[in-house]
C-alpha atoms as a PDB file:
ATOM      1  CA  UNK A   1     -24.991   8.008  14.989  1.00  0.00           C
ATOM      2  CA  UNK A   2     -26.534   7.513  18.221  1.00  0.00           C
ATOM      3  CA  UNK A   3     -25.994  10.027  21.721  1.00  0.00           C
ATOM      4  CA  UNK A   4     -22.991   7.362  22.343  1.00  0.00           C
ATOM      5  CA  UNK A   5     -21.008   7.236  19.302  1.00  0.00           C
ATOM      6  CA  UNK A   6     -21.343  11.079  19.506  1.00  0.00           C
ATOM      7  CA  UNK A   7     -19.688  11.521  22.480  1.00  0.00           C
ATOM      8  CA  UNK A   8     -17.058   9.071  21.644  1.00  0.00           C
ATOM      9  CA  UNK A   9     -16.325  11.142  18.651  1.00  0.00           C
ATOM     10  CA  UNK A  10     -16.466  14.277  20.329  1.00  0.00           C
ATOM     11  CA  UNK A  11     -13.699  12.773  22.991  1.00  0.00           C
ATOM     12  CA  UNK A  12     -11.270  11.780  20.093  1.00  0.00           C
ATOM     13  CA  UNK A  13     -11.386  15.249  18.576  1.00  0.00           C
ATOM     14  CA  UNK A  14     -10.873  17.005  21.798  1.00  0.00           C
ATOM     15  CA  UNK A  15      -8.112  14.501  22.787  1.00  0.00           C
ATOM     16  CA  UNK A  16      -6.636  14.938  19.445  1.00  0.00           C
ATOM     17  CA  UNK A  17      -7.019  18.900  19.809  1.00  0.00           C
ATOM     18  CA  UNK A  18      -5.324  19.096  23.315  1.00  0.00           C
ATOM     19  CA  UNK A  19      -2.363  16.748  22.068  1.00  0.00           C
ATOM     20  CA  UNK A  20      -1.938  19.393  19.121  1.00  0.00           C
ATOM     21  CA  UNK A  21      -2.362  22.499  21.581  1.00  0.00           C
ATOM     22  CA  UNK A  22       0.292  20.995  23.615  1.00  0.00           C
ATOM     23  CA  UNK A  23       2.951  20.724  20.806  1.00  0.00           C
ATOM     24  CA  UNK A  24       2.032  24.396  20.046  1.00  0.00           C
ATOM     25  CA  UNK A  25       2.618  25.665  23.070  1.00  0.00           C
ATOM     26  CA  UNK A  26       5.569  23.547  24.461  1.00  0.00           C
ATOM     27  CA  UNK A  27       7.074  24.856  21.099  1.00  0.00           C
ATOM     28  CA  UNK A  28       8.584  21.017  20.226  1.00  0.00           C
ATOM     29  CA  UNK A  29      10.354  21.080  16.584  1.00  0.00           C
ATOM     30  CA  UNK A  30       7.863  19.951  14.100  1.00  0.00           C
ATOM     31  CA  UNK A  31      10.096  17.502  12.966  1.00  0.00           C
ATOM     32  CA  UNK A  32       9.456  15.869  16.415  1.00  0.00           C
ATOM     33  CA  UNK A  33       5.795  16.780  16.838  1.00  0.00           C
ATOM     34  CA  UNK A  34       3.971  15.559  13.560  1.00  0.00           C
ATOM     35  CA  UNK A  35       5.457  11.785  13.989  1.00  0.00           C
ATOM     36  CA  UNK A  36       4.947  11.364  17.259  1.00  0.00           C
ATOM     37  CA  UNK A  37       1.515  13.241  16.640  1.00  0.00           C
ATOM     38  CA  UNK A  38       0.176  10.969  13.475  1.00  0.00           C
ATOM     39  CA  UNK A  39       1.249   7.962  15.777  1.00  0.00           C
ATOM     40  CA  UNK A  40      -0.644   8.561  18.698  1.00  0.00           C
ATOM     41  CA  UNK A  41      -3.596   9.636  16.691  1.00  0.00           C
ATOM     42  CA  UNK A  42      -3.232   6.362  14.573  1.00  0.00           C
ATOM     43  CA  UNK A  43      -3.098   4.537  18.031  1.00  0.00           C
ATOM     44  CA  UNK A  44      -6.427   6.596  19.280  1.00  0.00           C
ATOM     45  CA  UNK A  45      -8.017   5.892  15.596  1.00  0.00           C
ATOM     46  CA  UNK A  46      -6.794   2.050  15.325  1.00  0.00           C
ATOM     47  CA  UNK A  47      -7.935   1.088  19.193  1.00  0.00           C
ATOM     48  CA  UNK A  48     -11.208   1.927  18.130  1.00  0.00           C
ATOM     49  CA  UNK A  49     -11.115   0.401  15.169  1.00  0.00           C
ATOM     50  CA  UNK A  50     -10.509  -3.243  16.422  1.00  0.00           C
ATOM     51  CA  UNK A  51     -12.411  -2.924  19.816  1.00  0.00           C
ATOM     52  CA  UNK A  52     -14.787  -5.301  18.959  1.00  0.00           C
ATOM     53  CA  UNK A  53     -12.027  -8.175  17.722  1.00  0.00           C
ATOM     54  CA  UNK A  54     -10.133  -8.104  20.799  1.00  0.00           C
ATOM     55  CA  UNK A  55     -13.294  -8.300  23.428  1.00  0.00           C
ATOM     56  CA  UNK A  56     -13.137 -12.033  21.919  1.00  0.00           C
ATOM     57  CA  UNK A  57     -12.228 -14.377  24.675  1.00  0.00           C
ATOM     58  CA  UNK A  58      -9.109 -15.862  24.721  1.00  0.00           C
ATOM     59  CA  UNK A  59      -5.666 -14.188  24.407  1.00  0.00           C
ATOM     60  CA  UNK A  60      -4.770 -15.908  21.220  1.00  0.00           C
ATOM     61  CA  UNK A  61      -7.501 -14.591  19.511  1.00  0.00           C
ATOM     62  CA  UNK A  62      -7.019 -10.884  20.891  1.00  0.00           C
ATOM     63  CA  UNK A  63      -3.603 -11.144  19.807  1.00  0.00           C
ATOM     64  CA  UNK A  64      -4.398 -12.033  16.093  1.00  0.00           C
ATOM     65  CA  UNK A  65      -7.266  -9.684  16.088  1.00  0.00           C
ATOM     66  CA  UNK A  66      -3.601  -6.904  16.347  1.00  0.00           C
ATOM     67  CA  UNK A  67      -1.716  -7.710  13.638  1.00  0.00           C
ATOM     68  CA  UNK A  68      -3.984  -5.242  11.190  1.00  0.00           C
ATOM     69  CA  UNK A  69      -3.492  -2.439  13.938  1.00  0.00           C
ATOM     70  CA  UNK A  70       0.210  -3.273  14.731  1.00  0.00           C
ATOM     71  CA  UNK A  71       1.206  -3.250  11.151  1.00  0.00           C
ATOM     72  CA  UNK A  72      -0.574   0.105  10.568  1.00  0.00           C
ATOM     73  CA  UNK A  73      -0.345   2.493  13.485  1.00  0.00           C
ATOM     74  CA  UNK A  74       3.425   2.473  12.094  1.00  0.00           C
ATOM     75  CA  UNK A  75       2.432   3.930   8.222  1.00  0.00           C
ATOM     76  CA  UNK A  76       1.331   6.593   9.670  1.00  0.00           C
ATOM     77  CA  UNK A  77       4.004   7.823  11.897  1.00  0.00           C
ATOM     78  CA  UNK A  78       6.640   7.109   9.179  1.00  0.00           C
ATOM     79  CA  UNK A  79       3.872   9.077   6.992  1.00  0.00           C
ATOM     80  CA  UNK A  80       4.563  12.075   8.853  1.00  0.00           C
ATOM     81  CA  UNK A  81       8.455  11.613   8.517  1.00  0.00           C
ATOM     82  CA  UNK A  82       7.899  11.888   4.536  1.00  0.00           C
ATOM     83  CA  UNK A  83       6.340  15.519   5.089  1.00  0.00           C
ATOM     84  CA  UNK A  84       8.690  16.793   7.733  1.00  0.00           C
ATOM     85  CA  UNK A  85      12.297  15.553   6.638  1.00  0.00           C
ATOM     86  CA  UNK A  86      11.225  15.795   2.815  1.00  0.00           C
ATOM     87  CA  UNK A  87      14.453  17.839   2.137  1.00  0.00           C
ATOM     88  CA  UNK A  88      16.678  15.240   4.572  1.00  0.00           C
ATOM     89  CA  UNK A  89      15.105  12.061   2.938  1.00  0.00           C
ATOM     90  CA  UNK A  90      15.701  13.325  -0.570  1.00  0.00           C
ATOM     91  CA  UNK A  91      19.374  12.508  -0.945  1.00  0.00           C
ATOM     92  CA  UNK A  92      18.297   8.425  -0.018  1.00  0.00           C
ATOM     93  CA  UNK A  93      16.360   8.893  -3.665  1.00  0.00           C
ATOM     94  CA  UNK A  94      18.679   7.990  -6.754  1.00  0.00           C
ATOM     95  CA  UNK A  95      19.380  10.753  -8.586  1.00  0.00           C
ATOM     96  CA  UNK A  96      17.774   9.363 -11.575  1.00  0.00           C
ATOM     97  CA  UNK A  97      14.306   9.631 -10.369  1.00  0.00           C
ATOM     98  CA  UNK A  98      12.708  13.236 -11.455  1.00  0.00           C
ATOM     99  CA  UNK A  99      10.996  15.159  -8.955  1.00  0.00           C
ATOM    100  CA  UNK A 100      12.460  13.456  -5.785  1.00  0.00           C
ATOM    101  CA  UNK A 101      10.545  15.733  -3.633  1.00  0.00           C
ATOM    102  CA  UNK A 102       7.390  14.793  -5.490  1.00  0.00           C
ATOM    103  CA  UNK A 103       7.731  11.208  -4.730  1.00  0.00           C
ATOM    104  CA  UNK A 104       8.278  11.403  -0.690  1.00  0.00           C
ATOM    105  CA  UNK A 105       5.345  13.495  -0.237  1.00  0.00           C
ATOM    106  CA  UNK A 106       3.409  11.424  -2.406  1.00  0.00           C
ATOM    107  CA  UNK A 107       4.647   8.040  -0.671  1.00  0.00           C
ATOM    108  CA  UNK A 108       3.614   9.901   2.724  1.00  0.00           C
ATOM    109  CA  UNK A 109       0.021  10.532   1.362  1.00  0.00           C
ATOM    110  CA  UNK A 110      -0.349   6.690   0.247  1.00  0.00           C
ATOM    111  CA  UNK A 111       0.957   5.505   3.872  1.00  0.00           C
ATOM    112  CA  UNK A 112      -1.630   7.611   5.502  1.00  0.00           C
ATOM    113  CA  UNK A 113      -4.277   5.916   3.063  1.00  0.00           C
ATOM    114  CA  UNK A 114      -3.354   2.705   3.435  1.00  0.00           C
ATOM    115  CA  UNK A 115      -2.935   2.988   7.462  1.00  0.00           C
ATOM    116  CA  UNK A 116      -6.830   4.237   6.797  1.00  0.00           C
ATOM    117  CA  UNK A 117      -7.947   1.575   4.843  1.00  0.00           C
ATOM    118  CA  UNK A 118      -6.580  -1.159   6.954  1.00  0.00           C
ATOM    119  CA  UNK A 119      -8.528   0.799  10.196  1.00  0.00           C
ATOM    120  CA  UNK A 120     -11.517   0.883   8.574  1.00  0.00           C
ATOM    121  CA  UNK A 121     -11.326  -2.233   6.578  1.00  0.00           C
ATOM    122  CA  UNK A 122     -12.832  -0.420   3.647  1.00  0.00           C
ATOM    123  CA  UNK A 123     -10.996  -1.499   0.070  1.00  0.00           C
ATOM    124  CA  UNK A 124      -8.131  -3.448   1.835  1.00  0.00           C
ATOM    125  CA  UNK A 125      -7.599  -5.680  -0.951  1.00  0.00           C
ATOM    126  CA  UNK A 126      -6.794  -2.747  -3.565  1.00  0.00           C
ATOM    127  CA  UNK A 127      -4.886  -0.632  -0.756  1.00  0.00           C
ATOM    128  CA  UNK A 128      -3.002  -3.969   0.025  1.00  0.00           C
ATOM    129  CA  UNK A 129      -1.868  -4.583  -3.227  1.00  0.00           C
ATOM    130  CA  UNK A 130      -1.040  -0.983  -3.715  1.00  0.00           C
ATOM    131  CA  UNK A 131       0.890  -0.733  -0.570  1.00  0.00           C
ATOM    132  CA  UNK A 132       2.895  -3.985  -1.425  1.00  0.00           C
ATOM    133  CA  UNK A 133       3.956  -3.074  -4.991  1.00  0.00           C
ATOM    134  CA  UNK A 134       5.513   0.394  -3.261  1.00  0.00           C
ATOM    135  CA  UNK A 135       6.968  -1.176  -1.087  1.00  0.00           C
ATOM    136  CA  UNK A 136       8.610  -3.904  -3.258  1.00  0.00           C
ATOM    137  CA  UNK A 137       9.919  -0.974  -5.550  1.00  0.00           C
ATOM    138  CA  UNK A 138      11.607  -0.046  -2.202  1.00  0.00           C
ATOM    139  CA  UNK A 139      13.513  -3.223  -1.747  1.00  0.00           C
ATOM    140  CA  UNK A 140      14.475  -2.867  -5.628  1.00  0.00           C
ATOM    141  CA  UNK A 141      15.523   0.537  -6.096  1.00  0.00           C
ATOM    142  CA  UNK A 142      16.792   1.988  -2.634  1.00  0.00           C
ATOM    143  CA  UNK A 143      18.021  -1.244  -0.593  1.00  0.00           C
ATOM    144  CA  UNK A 144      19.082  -4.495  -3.211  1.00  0.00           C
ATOM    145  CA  UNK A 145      21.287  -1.723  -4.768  1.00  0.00           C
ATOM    146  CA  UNK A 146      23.459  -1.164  -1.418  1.00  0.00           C
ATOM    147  CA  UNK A 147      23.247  -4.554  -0.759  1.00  0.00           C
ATOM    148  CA  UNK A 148      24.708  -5.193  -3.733  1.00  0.00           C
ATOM    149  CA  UNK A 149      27.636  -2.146  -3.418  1.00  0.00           C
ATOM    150  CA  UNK A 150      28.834  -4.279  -0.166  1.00  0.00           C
ATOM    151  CA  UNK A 151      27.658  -7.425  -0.021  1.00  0.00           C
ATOM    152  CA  UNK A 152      29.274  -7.751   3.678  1.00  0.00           C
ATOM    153  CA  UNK A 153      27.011  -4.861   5.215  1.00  0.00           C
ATOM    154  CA  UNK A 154      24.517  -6.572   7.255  1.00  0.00           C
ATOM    155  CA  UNK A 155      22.326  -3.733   7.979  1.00  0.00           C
ATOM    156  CA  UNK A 156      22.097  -3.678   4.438  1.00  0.00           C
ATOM    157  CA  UNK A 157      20.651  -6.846   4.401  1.00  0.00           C
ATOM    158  CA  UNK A 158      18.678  -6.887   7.800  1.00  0.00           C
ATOM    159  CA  UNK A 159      17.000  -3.949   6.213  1.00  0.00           C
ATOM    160  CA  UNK A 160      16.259  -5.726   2.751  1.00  0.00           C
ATOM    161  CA  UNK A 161      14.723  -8.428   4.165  1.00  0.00           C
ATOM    162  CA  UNK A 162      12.798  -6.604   7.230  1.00  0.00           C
ATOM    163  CA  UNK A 163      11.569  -4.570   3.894  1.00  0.00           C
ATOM    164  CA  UNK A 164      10.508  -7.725   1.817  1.00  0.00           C
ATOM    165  CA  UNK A 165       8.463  -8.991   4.540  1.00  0.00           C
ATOM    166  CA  UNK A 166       6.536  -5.309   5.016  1.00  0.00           C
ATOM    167  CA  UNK A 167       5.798  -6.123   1.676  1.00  0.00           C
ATOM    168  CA  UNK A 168       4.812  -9.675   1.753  1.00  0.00           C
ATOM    169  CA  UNK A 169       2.443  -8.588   5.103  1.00  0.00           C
ATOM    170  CA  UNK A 170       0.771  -5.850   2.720  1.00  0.00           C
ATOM    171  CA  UNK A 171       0.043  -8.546   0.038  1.00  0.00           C
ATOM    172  CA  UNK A 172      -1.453 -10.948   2.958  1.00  0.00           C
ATOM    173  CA  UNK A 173      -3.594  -8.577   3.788  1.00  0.00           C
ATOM    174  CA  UNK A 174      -4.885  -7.980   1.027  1.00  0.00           C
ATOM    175  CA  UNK A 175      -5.214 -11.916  -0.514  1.00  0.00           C
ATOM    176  CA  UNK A 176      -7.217 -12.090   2.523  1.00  0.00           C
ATOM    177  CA  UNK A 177     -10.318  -9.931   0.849  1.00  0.00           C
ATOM    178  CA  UNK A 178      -9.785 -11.639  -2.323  1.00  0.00           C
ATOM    179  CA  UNK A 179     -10.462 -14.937  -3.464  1.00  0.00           C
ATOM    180  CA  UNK A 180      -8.149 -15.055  -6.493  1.00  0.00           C
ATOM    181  CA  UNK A 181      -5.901 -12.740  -8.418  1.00  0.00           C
ATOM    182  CA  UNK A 182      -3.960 -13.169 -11.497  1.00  0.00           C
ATOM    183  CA  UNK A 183      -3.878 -17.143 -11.565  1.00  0.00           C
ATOM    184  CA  UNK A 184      -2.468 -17.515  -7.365  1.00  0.00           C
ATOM    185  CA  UNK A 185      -4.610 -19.031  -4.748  1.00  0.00           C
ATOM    186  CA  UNK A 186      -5.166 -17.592  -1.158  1.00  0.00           C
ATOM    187  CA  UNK A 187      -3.777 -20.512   0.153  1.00  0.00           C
ATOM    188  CA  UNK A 188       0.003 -19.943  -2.292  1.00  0.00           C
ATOM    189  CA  UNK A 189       0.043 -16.525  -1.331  1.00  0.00           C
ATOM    190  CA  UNK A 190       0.349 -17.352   2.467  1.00  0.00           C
ATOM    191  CA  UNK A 191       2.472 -20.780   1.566  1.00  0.00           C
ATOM    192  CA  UNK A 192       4.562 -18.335  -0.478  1.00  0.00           C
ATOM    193  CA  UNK A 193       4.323 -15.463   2.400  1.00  0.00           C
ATOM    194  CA  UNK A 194       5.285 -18.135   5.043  1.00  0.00           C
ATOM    195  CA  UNK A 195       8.712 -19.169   3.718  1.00  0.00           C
ATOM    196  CA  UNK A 196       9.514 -15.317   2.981  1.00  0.00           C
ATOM    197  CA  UNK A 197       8.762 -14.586   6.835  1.00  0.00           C
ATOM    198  CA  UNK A 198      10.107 -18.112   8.215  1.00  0.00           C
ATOM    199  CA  UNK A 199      13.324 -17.553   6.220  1.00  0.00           C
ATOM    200  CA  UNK A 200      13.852 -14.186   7.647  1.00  0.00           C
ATOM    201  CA  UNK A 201      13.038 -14.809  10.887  1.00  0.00           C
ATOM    202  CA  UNK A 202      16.726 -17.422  10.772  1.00  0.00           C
ATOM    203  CA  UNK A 203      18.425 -15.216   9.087  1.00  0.00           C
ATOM    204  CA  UNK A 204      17.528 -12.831  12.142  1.00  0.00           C
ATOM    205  CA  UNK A 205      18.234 -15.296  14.540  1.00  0.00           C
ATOM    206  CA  UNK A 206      21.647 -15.918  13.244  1.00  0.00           C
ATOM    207  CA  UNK A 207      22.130 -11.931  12.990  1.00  0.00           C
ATOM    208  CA  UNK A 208      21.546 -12.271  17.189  1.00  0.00           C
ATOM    209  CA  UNK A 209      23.448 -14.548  18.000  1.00  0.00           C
ATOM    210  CA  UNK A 210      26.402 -13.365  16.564  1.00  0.00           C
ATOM    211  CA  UNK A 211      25.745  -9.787  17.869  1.00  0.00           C
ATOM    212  CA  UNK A 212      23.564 -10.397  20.845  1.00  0.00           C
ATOM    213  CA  UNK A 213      24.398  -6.666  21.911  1.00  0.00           C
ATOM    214  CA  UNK A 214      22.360  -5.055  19.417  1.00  0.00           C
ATOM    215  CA  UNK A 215      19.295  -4.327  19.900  1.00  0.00           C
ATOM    216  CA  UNK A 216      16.566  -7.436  19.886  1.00  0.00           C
ATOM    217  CA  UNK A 217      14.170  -8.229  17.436  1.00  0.00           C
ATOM    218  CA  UNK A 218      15.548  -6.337  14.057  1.00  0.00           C
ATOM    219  CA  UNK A 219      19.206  -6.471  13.707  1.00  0.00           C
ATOM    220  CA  UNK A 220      19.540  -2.503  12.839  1.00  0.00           C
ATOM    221  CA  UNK A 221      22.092  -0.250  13.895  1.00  0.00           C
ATOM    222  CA  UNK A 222      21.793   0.018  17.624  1.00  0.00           C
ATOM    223  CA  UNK A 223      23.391  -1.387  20.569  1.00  0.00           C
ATOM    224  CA  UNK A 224      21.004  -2.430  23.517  1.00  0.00           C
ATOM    225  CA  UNK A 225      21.446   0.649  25.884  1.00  0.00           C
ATOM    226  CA  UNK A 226      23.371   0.414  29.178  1.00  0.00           C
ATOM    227  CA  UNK A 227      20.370   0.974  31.239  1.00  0.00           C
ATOM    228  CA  UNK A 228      18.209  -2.162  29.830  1.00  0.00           C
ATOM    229  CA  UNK A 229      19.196  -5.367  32.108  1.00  0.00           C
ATOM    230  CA  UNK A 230      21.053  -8.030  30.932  1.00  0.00           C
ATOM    231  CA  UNK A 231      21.647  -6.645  27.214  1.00  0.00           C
ATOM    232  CA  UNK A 232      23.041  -9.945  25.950  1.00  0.00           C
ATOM    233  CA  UNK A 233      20.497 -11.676  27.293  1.00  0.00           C
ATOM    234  CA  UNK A 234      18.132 -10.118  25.330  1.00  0.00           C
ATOM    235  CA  UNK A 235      19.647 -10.556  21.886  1.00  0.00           C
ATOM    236  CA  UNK A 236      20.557 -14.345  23.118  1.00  0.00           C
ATOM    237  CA  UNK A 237      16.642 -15.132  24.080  1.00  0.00           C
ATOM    238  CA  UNK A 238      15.069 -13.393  20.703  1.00  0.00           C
ATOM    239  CA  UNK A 239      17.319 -15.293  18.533  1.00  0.00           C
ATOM    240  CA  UNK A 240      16.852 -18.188  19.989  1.00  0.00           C
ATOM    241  CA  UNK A 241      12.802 -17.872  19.717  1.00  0.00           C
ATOM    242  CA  UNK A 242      13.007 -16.662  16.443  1.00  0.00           C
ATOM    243  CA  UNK A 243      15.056 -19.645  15.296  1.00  0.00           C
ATOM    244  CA  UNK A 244      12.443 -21.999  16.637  1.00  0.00           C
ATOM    245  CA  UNK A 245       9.642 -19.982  15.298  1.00  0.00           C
ATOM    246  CA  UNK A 246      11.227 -19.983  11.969  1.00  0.00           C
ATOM    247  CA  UNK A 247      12.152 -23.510  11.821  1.00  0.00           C
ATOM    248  CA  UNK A 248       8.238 -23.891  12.669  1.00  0.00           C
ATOM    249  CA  UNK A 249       6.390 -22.071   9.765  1.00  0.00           C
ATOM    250  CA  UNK A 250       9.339 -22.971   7.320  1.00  0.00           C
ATOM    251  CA  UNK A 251       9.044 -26.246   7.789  1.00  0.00           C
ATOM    252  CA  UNK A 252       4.768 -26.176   8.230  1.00  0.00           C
ATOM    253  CA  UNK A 253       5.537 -27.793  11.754  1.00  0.00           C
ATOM    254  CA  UNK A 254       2.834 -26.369  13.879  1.00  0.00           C
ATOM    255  CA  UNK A 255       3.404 -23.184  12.102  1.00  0.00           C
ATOM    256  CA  UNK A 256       0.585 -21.294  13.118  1.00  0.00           C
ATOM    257  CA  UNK A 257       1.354 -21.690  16.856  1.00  0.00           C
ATOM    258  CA  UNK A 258       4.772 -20.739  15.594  1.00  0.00           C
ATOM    259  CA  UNK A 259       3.465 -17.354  13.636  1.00  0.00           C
ATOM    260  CA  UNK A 260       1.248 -16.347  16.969  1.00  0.00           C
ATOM    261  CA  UNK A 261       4.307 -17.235  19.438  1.00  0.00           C
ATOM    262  CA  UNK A 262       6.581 -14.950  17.129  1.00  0.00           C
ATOM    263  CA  UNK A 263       3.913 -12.199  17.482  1.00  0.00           C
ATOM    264  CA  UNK A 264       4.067 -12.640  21.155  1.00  0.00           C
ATOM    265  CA  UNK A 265       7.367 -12.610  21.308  1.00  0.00           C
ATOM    266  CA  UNK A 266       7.502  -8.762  19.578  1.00  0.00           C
ATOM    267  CA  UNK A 267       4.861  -7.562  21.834  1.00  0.00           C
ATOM    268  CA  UNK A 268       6.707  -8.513  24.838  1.00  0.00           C
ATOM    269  CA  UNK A 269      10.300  -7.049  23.083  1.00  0.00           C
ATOM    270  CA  UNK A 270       8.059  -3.694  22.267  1.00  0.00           C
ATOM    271  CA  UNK A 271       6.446  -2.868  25.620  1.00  0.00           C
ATOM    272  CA  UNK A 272      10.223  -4.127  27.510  1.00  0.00           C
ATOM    273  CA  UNK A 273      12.637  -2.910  25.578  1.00  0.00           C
ATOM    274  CA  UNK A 274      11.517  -0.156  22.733  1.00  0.00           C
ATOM    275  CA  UNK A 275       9.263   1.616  25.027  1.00  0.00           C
ATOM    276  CA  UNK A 276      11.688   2.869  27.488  1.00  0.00           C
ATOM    277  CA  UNK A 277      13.671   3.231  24.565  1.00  0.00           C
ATOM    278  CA  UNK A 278      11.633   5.578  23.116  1.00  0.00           C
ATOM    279  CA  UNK A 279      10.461   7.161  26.172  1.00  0.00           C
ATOM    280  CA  UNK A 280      14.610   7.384  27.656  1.00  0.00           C
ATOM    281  CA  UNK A 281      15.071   9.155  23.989  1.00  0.00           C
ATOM    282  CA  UNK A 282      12.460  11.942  24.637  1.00  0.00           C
ATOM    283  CA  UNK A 283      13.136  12.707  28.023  1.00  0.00           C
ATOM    284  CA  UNK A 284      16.822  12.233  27.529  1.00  0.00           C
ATOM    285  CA  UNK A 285      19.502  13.431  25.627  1.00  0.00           C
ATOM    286  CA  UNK A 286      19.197  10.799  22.939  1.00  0.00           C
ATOM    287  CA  UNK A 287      17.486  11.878  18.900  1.00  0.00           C
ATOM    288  CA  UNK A 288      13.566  11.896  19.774  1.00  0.00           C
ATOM    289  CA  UNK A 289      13.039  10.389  16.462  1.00  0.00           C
ATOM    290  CA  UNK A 290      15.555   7.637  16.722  1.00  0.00           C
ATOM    291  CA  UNK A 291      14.237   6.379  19.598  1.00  0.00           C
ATOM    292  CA  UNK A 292      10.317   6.390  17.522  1.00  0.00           C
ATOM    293  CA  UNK A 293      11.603   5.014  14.384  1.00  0.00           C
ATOM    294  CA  UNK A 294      13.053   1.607  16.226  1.00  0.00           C
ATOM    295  CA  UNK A 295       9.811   1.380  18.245  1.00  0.00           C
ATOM    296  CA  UNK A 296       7.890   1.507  14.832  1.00  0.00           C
ATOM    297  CA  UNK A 297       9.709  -0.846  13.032  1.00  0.00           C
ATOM    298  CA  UNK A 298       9.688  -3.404  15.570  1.00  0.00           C
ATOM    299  CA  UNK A 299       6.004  -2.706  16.082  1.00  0.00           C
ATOM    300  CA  UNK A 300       5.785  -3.014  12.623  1.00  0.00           C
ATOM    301  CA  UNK A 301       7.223  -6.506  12.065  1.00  0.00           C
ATOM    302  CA  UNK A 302       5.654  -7.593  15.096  1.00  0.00           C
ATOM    303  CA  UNK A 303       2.642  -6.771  12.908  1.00  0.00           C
ATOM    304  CA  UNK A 304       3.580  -9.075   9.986  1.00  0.00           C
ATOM    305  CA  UNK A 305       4.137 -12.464  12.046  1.00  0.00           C
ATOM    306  CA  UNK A 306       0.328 -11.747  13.488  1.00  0.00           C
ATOM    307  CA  UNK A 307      -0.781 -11.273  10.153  1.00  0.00           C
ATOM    308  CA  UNK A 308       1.043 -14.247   9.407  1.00  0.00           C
ATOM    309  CA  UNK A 309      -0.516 -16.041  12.181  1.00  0.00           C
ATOM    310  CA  UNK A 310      -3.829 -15.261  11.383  1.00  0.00           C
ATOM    311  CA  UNK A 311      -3.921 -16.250   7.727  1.00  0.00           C
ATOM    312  CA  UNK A 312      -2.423 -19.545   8.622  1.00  0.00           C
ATOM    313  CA  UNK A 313      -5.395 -20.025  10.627  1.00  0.00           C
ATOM    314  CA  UNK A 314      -7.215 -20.460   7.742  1.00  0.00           C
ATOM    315  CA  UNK A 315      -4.754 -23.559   6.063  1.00  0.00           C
ATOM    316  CA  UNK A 316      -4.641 -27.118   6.611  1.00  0.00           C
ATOM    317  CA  UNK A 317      -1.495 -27.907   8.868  1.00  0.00           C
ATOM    318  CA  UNK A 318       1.381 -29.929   7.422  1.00  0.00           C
END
C-alpha cells in the first residue's frame, strides 16, 4: 500500500470509530444503532469500492456502474437486523425448522458475506448463487405460504414478488462471472431474469394505481406521509413509469433503456421520498427502524433494475 491508500484507510477506521463512539455515548438502543451502523459503514466501504466505475463519463454509465453497490449496501443493514431482533424475528420462522435462532444469525453472517463479496468483487459468482438459493428458500418457506393462507392480501404478494426478484438480481450477478452453469446460457439467465423483473414491475404498477396513496415504488404497508407533496401524485407517476418500463423489457422493446430508466426512476424515489422518510423517522416520533427498512428495500430493488440494465447491455436487442 502506498502513503495514499494508507491514509485513506486510516480515515475510514477513524470515521468508522467516531460513528461507533457516538452511538456509545448518545446511549441509542442497539437495536437502532447496529443497522443504521452496518449501513453507513457498507455505504463508506461500497463508495470506495466502485470509485473507479462511476468516474466513467457519462451518467448512464455511472448509473449502471451502482446497481452492485445499491443492491448490497442493503444486506448489510438488514444483516444487522438478524443479530439485534434475533428473539423478535424468530416467531416469522415456522415452527418446524429446529434451531430457529441458529438460522437468523446464520442468515445475518451470509448477508454480511455476500454484501463483501459483491464490494470487493472477489468470488461473486459462488456468493451469487449462494445468496440466490437463500433467498429463493425465502419466497418458498416464509412468503408463498401466506400468500397462499389469503390469496387476497396484497402485501403478501408485493412482498413475494419484490422477494423473487432479490433473488433473480443475486443470480444475475453472479451468471455475470460465469460463462455457463448447469446446461443455461448467460444470455437465458438474463432473458429469463428480464421477464421475472418486467412482470413485476406491472404487477407494481397496477398495485399504484389502484392505491396511489401508499408509498411509491414497492407497494408495502405504508401510506405516503402527510408532509411529502402531492402524495397521490407520487404513487400516480411511479406506476405509470413502471408500467412503461415493464412493458419495455417484457416485451425486449428497447429494454435496456427501459432497465436503466427504471433504475433512475428509484434513485430519484430514494433521495425524494425515502430519505426524508427515514430521516423524519429518526428525528421524529415515528419507529427509527421503520423508516430504514423502507429506505433499504427500495434501495434495494432500485439495485436489481440496474443490475438488470447492465446485463442487458451485453444482449442483442429484440
Amino acid at each position: 500500500m502506498n502513503t495514499r491508500q494508507i491514509r485513506l484507510a486510516l480515515l475510514i477506521v477513524i470515521v468508522i470509530v467516531s460513528i461507533a463512539a457516538l452511538g456509545f455515548f448518545a446511549h441509542i438502543p442497539r437495536e437502532v444503532f447496529w443497522p443504521y451502523f452496518a449501513m453507513i459503514v457498507a455505504f463508506i466501504c461500497g463508495g470506495l469500492a466502485v470509485r473507479k466505475e462511476t468516474a466513467q463519463p457519462g451518467w448512464p454509465q455511472k448509473l449502471l456502474a451502482l446497481g452492485p453497490f445499491f443492491f448490497a449496501v442493503p444486506l448489510a443493514g438488514f444483516a444487522a437486523e438478524h443479530f439485534v431482533f434475533n428473539a423478535a424475528m424468530v416467531p416469522m420462522i415456522p415452527s418446524w425448522i429446529p434451531g430457529r435462532p441458529v438460522w437468523l444469525y446464520l442468515t445475518g453472517a451470509a448477508l454480511i458475506a455476500a454484501a463483501a463479496s459483491i464490494f470487493l468483487k472477489r468470488q461473486v459468482a459462488l456468493s451469487g448463487t449462494l445468496l440466490g438459493i437463500m433467498i429463493l428458500s425465502f419466497v418458498v418457506i416464509l412468503h408463498i405460504p401466506k400468500v397462499v393462507a389469503n390469496p387476497r392480501d396484497r402485501f403478501a404478494w408485493a412482498v413475494a414478488v419484490r422477494d423473487f426478484c432479490f433473488a433473480t438480481a443475486a443470480f444475475l450477478l453472479a451468471a455475470g462471472h460465469i460463462r455457463k452453469r448447469s446446461g443455461f446460457t448467460r444470455d437465458r439467465i438474463i432473458f429469463i431474469a428480464a421477464l421475472i423483473i418486467g412482470a413485476t414491475l406491472l404487477f407494481f404498477s397496477f398495485e399504484h394505481f389502484r392505491h396511489p396513496e401508499f408509498l411509491p415504488g414497492v407497494p408495502l404497508r405504508k401510506v405516503t406521509p402527510a408532509y411529502i407533496p402531492l402524495p397521490s401524485f407520487w404513487g400516480y407517476a411511479t406506476g405509470l413509469g413502471l408500467a412503461l418500463g415493464g412493458i419495455g423489457i417484457v416485451t425486449r422493446w428497447r429494454s435496456r433503456q427501459a432497465a436503466w430508466g427504471m433504475g433512475l426512476l428509484y434513485a430519484v424515489l430514494v433521495l425524494l421520498i425515502y430519505l426524508p422518510v427515514m430521516l423524519v423517522s429518526w428525528f421524529g416520533s415515528g419507529s427509527r427502524i421503520e423508516g430504514l427498512n423502507f429506505f433499504l428495500d427500495t434501495l434495494m430493488f432500485g439495485g436489481v433494475v440496474v443490475i438488470l440494465a447492465g446485463a442487458l447491455r451485453s444482449t442483442k436487442e429484440v
